[in-house]
N, C-alpha and C. Protein backbone atom coordinates (compact mmCIF):
# COMPACT_ATOMS: atom_id res chain seq x y z
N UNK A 1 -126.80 63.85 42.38
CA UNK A 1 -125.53 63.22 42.44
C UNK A 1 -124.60 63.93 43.40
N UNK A 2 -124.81 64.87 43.60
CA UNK A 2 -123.82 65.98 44.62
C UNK A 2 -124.11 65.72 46.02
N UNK A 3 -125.24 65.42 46.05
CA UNK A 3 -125.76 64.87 47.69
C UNK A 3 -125.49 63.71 48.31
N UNK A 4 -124.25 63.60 49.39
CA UNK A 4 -124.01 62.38 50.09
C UNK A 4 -125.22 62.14 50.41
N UNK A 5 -125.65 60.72 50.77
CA UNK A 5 -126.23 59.99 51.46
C UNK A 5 -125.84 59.83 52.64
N UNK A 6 -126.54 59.46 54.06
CA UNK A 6 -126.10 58.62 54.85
C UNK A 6 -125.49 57.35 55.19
N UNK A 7 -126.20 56.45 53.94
CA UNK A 7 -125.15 55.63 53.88
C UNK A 7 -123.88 55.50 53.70
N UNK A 8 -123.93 56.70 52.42
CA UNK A 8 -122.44 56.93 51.49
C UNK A 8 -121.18 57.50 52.54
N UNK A 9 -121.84 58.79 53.68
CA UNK A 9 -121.08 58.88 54.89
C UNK A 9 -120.53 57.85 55.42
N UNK A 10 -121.96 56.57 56.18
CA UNK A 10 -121.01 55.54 56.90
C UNK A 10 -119.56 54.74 56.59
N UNK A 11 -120.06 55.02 55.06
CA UNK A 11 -118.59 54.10 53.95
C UNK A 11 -118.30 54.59 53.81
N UNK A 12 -118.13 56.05 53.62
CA UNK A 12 -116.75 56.62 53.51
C UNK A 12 -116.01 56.79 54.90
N UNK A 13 -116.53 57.10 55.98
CA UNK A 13 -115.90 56.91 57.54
C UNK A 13 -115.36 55.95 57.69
N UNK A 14 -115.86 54.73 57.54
CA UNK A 14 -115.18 53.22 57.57
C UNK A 14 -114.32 53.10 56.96
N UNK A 15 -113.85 53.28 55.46
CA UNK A 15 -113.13 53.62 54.18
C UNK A 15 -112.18 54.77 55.33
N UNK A 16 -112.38 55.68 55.83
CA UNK A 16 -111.28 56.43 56.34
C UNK A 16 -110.33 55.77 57.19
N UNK A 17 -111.54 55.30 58.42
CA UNK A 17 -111.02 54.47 59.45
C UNK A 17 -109.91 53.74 59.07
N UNK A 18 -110.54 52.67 58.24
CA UNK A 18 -109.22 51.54 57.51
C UNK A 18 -108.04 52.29 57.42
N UNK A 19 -108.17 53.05 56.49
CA UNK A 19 -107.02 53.80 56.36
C UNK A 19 -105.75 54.48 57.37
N UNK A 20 -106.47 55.00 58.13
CA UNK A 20 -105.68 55.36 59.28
C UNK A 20 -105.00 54.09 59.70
N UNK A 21 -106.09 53.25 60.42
CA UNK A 21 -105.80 52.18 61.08
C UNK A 21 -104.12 51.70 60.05
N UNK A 22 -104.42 51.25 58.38
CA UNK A 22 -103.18 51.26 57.86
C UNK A 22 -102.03 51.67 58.25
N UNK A 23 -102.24 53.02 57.99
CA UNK A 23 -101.20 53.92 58.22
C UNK A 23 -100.97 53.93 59.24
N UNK A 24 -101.36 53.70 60.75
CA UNK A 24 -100.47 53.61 62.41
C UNK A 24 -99.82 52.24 61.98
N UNK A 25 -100.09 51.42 61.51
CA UNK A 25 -99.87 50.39 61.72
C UNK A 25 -98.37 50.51 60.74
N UNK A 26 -98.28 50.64 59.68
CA UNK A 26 -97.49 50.83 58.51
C UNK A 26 -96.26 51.59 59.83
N UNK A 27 -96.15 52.54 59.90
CA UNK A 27 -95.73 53.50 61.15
C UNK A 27 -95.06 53.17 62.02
N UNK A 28 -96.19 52.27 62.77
CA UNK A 28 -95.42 51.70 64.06
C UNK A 28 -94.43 50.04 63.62
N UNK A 29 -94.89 49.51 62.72
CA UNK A 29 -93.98 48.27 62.33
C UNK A 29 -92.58 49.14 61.47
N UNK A 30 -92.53 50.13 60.96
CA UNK A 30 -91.54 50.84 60.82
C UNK A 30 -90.52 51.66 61.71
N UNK A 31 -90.95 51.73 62.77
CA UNK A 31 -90.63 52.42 63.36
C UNK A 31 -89.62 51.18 64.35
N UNK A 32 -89.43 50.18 64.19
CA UNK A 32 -88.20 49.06 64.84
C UNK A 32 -89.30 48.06 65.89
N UNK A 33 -90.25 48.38 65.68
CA UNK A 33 -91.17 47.56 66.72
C UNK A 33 -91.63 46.70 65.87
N UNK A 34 -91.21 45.47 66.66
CA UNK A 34 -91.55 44.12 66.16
C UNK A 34 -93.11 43.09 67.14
N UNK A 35 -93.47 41.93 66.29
CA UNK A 35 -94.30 41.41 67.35
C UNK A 35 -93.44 40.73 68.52
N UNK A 36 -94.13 40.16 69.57
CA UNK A 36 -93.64 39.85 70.64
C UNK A 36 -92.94 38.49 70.20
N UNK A 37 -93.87 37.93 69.82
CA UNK A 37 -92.91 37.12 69.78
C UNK A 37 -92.09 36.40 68.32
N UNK A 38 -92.04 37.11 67.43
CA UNK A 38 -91.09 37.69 66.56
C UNK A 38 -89.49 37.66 67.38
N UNK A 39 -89.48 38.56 68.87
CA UNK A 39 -87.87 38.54 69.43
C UNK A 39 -87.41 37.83 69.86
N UNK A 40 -88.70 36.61 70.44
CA UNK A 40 -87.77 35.29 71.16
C UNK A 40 -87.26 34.39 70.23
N UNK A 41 -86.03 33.91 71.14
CA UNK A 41 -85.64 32.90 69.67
C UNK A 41 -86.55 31.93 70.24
N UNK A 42 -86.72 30.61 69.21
CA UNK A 42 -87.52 29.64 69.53
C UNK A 42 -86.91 28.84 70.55
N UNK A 43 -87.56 27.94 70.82
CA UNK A 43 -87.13 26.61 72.32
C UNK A 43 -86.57 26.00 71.14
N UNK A 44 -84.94 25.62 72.26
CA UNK A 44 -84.33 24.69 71.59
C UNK A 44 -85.01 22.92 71.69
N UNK A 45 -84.82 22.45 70.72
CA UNK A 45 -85.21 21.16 70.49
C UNK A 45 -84.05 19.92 70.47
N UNK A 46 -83.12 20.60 71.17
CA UNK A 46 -82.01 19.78 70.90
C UNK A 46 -80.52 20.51 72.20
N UNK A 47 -80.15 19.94 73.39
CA UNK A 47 -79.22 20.27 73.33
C UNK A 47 -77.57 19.78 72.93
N UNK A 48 -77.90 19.21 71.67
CA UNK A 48 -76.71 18.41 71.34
C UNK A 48 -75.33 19.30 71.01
N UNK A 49 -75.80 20.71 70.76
CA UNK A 49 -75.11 21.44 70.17
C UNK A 49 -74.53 22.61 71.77
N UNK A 50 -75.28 22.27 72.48
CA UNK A 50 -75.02 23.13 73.75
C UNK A 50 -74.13 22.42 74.77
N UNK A 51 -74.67 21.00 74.83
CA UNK A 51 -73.22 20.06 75.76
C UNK A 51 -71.88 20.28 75.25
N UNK A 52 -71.26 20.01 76.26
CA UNK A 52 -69.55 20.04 75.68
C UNK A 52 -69.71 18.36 75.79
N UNK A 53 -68.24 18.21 74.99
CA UNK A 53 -68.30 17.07 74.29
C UNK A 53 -66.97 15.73 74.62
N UNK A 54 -67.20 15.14 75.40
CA UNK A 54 -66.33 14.17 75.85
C UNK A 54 -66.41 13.14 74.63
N UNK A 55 -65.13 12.29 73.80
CA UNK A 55 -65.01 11.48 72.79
C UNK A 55 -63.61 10.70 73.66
N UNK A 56 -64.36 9.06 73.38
CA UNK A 56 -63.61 8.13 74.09
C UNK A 56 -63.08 7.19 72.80
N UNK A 57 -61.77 7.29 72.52
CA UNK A 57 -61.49 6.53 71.54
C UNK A 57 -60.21 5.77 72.11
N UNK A 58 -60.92 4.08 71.10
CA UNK A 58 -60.48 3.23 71.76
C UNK A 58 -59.26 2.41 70.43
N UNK A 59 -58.86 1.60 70.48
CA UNK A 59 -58.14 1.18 69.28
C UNK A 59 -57.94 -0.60 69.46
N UNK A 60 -57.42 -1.36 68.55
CA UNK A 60 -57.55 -3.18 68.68
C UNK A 60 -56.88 -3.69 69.55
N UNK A 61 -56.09 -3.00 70.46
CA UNK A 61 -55.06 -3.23 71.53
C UNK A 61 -55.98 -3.09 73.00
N UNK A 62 -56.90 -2.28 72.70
CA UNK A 62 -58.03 -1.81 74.15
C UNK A 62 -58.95 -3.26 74.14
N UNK A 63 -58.49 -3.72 75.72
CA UNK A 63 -60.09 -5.30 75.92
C UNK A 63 -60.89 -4.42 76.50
N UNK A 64 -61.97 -5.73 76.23
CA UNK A 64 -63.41 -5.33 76.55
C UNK A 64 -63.60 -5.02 78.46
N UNK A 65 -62.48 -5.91 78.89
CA UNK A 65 -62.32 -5.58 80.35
C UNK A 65 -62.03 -4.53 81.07
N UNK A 66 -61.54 -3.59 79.96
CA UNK A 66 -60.80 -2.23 80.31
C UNK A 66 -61.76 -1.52 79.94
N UNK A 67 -62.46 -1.48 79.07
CA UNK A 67 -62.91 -0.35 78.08
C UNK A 67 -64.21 0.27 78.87
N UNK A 68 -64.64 -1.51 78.99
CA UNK A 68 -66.24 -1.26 79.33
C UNK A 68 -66.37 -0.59 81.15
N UNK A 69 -65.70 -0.91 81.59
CA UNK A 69 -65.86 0.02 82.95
C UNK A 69 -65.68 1.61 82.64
N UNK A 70 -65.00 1.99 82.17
CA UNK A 70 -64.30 3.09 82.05
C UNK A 70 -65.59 3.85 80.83
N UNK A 71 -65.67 3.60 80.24
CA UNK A 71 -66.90 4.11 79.16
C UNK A 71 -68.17 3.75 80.29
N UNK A 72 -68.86 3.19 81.05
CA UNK A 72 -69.45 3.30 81.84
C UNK A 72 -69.35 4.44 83.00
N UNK A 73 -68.16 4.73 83.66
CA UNK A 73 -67.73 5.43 84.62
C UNK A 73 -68.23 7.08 84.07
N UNK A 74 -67.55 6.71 82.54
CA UNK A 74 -67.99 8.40 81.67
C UNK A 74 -69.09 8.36 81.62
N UNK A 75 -70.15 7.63 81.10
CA UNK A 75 -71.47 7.73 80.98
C UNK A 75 -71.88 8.35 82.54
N UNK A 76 -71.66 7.89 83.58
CA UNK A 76 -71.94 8.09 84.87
C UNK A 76 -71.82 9.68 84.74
N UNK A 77 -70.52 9.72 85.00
CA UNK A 77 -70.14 11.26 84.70
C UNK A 77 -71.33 12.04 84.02
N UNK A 78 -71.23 11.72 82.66
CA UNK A 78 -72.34 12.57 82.01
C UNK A 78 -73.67 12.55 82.38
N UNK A 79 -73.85 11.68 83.23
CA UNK A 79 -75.28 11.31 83.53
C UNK A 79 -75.88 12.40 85.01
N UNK A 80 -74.79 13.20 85.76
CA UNK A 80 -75.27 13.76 86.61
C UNK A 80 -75.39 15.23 86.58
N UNK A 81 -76.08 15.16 85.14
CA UNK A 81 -76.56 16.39 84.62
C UNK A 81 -75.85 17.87 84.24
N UNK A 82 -74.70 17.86 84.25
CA UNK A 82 -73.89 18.74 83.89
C UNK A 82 -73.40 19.05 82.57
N UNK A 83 -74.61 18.67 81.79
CA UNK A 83 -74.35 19.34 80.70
C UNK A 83 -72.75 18.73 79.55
N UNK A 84 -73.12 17.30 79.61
CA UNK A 84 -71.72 17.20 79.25
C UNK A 84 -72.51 15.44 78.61
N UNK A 85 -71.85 15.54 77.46
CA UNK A 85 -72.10 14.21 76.22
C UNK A 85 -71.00 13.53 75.79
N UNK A 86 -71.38 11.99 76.12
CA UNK A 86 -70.38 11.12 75.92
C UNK A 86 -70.65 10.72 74.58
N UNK A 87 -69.40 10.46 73.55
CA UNK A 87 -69.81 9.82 72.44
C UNK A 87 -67.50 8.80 72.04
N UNK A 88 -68.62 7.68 72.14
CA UNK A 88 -67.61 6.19 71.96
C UNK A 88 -67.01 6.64 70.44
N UNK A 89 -65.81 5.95 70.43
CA UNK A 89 -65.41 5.41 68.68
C UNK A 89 -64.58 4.65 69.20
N UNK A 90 -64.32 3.82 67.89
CA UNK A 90 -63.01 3.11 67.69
C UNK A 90 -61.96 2.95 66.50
N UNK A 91 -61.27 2.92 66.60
CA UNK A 91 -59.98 3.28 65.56
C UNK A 91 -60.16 2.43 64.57
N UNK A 92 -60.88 2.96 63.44
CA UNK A 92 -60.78 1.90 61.92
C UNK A 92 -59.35 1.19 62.13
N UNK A 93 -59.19 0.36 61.20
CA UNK A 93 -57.98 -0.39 61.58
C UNK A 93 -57.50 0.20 59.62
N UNK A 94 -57.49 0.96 59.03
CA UNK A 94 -57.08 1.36 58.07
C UNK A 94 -56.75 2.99 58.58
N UNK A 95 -56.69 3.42 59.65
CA UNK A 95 -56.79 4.47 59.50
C UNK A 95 -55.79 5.13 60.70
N UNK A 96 -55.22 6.17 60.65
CA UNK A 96 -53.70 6.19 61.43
C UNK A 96 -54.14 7.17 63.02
N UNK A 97 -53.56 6.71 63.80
CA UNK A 97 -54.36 7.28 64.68
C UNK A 97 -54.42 9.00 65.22
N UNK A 98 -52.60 9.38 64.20
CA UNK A 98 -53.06 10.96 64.17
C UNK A 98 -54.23 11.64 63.31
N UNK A 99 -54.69 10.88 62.26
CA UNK A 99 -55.84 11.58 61.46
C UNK A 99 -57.27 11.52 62.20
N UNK A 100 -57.41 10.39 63.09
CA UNK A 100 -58.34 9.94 63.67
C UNK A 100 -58.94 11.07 65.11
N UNK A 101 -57.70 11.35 65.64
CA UNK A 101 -57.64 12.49 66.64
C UNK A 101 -57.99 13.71 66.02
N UNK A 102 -57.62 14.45 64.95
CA UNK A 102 -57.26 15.41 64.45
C UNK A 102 -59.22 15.44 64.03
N UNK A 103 -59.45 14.55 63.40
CA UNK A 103 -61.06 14.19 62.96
C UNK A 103 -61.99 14.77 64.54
N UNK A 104 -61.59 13.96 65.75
CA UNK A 104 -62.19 14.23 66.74
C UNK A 104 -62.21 15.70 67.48
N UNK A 105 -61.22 15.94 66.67
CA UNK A 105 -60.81 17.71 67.27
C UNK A 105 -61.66 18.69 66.79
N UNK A 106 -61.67 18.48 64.86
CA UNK A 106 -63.01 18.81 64.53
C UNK A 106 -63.98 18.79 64.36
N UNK A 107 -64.67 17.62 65.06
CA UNK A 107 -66.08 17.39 65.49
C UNK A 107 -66.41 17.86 67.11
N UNK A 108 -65.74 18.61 67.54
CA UNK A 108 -65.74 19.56 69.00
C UNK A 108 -65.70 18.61 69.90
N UNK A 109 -65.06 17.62 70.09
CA UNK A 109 -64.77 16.77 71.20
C UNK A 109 -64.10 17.79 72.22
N UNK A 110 -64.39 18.27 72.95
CA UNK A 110 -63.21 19.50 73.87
C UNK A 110 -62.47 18.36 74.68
N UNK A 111 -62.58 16.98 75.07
CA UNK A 111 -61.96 16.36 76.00
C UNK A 111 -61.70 14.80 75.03
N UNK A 112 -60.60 14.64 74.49
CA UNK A 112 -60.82 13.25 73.93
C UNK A 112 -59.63 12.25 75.00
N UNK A 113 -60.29 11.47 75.39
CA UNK A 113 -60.17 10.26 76.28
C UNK A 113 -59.82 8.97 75.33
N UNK A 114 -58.50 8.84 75.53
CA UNK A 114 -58.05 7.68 74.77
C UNK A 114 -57.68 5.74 75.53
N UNK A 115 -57.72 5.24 75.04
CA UNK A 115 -57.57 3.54 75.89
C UNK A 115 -56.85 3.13 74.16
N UNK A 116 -55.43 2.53 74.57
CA UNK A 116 -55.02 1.80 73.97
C UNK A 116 -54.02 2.11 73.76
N UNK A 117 -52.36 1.12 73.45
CA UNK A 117 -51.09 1.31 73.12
C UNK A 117 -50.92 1.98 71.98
N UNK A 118 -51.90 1.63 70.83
CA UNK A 118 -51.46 2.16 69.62
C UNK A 118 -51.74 4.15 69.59
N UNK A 119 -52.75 4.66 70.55
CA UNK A 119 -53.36 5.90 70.66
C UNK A 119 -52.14 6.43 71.97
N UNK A 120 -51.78 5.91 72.40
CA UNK A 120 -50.75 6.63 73.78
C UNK A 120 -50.16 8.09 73.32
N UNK A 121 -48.73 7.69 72.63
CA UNK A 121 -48.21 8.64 71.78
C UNK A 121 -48.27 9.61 71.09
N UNK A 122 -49.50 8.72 69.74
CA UNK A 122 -50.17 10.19 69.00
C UNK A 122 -51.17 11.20 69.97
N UNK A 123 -51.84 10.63 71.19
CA UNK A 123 -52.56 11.47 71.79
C UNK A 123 -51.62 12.41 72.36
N UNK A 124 -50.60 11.85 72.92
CA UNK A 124 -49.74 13.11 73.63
C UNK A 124 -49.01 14.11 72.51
N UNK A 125 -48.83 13.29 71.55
CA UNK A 125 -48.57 14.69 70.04
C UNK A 125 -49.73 15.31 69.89
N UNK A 126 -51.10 15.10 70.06
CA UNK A 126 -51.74 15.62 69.36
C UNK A 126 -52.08 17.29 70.64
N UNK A 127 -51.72 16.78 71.81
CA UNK A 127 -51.81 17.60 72.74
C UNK A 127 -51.00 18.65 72.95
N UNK A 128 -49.58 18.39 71.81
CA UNK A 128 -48.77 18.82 72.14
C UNK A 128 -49.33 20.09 71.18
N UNK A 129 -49.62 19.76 70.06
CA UNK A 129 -49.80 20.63 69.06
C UNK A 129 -51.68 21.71 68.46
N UNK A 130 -52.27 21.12 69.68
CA UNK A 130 -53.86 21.12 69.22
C UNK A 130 -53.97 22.45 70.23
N UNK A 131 -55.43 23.04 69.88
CA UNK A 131 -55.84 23.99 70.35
C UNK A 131 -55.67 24.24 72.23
N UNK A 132 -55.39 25.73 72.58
CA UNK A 132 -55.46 25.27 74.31
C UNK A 132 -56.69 24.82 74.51
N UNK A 133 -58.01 24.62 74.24
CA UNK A 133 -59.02 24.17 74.86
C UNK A 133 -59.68 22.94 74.68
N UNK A 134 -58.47 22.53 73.94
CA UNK A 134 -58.39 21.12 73.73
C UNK A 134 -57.72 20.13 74.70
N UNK A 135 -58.57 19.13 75.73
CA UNK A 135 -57.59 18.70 76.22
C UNK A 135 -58.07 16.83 76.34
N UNK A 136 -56.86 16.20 77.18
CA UNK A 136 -56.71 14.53 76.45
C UNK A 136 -56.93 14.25 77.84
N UNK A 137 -57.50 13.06 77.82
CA UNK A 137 -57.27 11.84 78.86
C UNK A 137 -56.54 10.72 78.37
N UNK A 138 -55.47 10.02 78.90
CA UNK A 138 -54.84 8.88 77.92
C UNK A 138 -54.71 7.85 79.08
N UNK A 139 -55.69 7.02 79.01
CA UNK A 139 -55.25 5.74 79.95
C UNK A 139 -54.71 5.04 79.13
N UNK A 140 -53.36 4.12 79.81
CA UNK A 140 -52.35 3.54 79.44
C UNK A 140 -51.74 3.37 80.29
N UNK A 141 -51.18 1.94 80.50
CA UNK A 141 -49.82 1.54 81.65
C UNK A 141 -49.03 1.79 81.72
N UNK A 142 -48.18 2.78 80.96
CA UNK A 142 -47.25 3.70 80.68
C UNK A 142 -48.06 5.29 80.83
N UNK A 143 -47.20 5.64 81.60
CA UNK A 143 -47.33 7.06 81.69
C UNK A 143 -47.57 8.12 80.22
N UNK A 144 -47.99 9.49 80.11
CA UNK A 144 -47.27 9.97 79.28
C UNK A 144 -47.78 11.12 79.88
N UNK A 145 -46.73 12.29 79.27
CA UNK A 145 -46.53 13.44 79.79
C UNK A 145 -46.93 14.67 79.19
N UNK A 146 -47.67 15.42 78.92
CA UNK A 146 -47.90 16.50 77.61
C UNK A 146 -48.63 17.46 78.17
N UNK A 147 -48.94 18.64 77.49
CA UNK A 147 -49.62 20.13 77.88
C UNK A 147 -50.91 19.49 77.92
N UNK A 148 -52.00 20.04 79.33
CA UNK A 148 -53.44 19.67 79.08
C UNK A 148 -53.75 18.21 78.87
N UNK A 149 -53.05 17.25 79.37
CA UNK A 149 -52.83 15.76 79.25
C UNK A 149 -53.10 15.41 80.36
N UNK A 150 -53.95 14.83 80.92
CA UNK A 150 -53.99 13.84 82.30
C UNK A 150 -54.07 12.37 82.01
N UNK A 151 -53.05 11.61 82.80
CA UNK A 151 -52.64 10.68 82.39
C UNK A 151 -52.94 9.46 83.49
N UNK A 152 -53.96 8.49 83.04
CA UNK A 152 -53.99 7.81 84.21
C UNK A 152 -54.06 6.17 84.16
N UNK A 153 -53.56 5.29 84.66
CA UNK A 153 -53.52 4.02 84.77
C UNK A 153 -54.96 3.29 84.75
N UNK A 154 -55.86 1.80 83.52
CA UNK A 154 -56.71 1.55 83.77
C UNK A 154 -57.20 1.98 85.13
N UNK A 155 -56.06 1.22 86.51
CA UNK A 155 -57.01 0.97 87.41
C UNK A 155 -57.13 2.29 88.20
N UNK A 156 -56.42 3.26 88.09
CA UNK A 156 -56.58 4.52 88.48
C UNK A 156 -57.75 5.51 87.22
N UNK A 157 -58.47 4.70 86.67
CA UNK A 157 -59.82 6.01 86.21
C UNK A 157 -61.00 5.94 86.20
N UNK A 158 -61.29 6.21 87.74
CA UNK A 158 -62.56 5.67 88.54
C UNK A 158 -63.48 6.96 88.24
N UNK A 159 -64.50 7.24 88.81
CA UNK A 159 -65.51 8.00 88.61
C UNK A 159 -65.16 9.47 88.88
N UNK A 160 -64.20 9.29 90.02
CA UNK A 160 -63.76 10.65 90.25
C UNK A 160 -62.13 11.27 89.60
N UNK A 161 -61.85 10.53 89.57
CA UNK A 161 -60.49 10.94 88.77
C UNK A 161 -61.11 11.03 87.34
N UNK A 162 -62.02 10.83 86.97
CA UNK A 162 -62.85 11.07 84.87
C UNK A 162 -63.21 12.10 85.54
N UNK A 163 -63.92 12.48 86.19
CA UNK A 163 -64.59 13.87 86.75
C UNK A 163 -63.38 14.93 86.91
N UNK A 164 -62.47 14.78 87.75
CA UNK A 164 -61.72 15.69 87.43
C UNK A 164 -60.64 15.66 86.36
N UNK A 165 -60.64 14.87 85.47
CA UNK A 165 -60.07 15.19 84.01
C UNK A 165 -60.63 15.76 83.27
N UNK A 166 -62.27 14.99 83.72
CA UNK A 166 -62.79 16.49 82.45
C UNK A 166 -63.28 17.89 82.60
N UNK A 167 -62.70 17.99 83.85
CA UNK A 167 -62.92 19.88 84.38
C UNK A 167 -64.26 19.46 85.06
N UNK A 168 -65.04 18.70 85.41
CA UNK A 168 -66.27 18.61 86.21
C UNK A 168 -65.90 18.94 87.77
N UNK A 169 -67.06 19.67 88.17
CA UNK A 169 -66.45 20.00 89.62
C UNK A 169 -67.57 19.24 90.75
């Protein structure tokens, strides 16, 4: 019974081996070293969360003659790859149009683009009072005047005047 075998050597060497092998390993994953790819973050599957965010809100006073060029013109805009997402609404008709803005502010609209008499006003309050990196487009036949407000006539908001309202260069 006192006499290794040769076999009993090979298994216990192997039986050592393991062990070690454990222990570097135990060691080196302790030691702040991670697998490779453990550090990458994964591929995004989405950049919905990475575009900035153009919101065109319209209200029962905005025609279809006005709207639809101009929501086209933005789509254009967004379409020449700069990283920038158009998304439409329209003003429940129960619902007031400062809460409606204030809603769009916190869904990260950074540029909300308004069409309609009833939105004129509250957009330029809402500009008056909303974050600096918050800023408005308000087409309307009436002017209006406010911080971070560009203000432009249906027939003045062609492809390039939306481009430079919404900081696109």
């Amino acid at each position: 019974m006192g006499r290794i075998t040769r076999r009993s050597a090979v298994v216990l060497a192997a039986v050592a081996v393991a062990a070690a092998a454990v222990a570097a390993a135990s060691i080196w994953l302790s030691a702040g070293r991670t697998r490779p790819s453990a550090t990458r973050p994964p591929a995004p599957v989405s950049t919905i969360d990475d575009d900035r965010r153009a919101c065109l809100l319209t209200d029962a006073t905005a025609d279809a003659k006005t709207v639809s060029p101009i929501l086209a013109d933005l789509r254009a805009v967004a379409a020449d790859g700069r990283g920038l997402m158009i998304q439409d609404f329209t003003l429940p008709p129960s619902t007031t149009p400062e809460v409606y803005l204030n809603t769009l502010s916190h869904m990260r609209c950074q540029t909300i683009v308004t069409i309609g008499d009833t939105l004129r006003t509250p957009a330029a309050e809402a500009a008056r009072s909303s974050a600096p990196a918050q800023r408005y487009v308000v087409i309307s036949d009436q002017p209006v005047s406010a911080p971070r407000t560009t203000s432009l006539t249906p027939s003045q908001a062609t492809p390039a005047a939306l481009t430079a309202a919404l900081g696109q260069r």
